[in-house]
Protein backbone atom coordinates (compact mmCIF):
# COMPACT_ATOMS: atom_id res chain seq x y z
CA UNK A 1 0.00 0.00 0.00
CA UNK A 2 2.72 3.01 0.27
CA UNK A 3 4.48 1.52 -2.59
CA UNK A 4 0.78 2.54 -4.08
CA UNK A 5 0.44 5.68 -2.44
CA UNK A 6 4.10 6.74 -3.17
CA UNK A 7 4.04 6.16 -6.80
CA UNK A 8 0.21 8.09 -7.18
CA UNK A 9 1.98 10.66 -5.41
CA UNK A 10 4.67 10.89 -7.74
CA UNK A 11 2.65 10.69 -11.27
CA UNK A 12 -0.01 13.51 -9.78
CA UNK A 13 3.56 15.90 -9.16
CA UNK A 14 4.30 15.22 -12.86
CA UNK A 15 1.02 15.49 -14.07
CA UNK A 16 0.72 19.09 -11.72
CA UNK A 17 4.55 19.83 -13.54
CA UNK A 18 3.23 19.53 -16.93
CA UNK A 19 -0.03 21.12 -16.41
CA UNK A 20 2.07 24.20 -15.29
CA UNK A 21 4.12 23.94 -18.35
CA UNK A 22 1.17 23.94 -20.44
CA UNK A 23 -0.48 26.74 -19.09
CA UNK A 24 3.00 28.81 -18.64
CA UNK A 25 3.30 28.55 -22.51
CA UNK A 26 0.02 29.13 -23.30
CA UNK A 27 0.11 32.83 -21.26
CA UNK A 28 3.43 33.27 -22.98
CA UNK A 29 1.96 33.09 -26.18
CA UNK A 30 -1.31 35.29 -25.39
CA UNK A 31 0.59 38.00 -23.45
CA UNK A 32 3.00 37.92 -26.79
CA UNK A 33 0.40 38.40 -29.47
CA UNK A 34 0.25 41.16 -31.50
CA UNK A 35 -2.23 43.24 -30.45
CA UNK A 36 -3.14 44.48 -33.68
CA UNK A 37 -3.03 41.07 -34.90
CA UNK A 38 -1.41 39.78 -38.09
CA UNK A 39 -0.57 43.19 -39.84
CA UNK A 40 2.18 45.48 -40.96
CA UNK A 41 2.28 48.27 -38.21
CA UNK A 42 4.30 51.62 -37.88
CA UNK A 43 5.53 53.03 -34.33
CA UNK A 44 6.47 56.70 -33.64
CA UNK A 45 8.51 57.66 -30.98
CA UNK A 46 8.14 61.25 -30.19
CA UNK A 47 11.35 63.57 -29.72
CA UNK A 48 11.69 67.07 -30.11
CA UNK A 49 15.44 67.34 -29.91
CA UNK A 50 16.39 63.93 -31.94
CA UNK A 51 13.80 63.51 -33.85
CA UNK A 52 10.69 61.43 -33.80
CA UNK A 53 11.70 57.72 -34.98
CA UNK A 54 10.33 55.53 -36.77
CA UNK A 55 9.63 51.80 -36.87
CA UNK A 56 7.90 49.64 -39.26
CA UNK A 57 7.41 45.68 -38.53
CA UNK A 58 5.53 43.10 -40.86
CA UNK A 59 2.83 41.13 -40.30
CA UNK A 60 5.28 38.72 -38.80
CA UNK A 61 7.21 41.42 -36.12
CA UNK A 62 9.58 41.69 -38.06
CA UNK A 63 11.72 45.16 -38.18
CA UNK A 64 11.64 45.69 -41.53
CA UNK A 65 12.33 49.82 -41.85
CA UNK A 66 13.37 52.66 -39.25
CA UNK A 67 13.64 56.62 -39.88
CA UNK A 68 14.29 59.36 -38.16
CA UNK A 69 12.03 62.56 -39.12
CA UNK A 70 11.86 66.21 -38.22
CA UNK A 71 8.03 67.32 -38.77
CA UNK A 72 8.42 70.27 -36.01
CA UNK A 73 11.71 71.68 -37.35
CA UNK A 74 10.01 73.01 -40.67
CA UNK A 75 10.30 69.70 -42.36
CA UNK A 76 6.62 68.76 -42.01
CA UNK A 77 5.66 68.28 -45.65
CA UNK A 78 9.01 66.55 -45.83
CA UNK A 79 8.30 64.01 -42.65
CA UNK A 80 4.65 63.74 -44.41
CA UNK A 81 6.24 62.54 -47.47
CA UNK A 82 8.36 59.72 -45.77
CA UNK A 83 5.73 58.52 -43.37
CA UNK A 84 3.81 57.90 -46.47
CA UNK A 85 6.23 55.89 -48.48
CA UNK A 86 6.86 53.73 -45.46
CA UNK A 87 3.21 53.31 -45.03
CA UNK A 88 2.58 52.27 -48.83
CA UNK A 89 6.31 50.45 -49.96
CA UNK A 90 5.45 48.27 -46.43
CA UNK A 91 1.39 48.26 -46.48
CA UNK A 92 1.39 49.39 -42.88
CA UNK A 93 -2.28 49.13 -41.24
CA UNK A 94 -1.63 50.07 -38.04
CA UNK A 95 -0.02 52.59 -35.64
CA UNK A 96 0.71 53.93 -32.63
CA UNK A 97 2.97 55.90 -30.23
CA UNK A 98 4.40 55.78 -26.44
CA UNK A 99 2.10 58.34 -25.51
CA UNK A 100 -1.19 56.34 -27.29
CA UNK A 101 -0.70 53.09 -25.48
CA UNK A 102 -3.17 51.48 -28.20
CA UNK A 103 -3.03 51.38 -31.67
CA UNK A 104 -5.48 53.30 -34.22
């Protein structure tokens, strides 16, 4: 009988191990999904001094294009112009800044 009770003790810790495992990867990969889903998306990163960057990832999260523009210096038709061509060379259909904390 504590042979019995040992080994039932022993399976249910493996069984409570991988059921752990399970639902530890399952989180991961919710709490990593894109939020926007499956789509090309462009981030700004506001900066008055530097800059305001730019990012561009695929549908995959993939960094596929950065920039830095100056739309506050003067250069705003100039920024407009390369926000655009990122937007239409990568298909972008999302975006979003720091300050946004969701994407539009």
């Amino acid at each position: 009988m504590h042979l019995e009770t040992e080994l039932m003790g022993t399976v249910r810790e493996r069984a409570e191990d991988e059921a752990i495992n399970v639902f530890a990867r399952n989180l991961h990969d919710l709490l990593m999904a894109a939020p926007a889903g499956l789509r090309a998306t462009m981030g700004l990163d506001p900066g008055l001094r530097t800059g305001v960057k730019v990012a561009v990832v695929d549908a995959t999260g993939k960094l596929v294009a950065t920039d830095t523009i100056y739309p506050h210096t003067g250069q705003a038709a100039k920024a407009a112009v390369a926000v655009a061509a990122l937007c239409e060379k990568y298909n972008v259909e999302a975006g979003g800044h720091r300050q946004r904390y969701r994407l539009a």
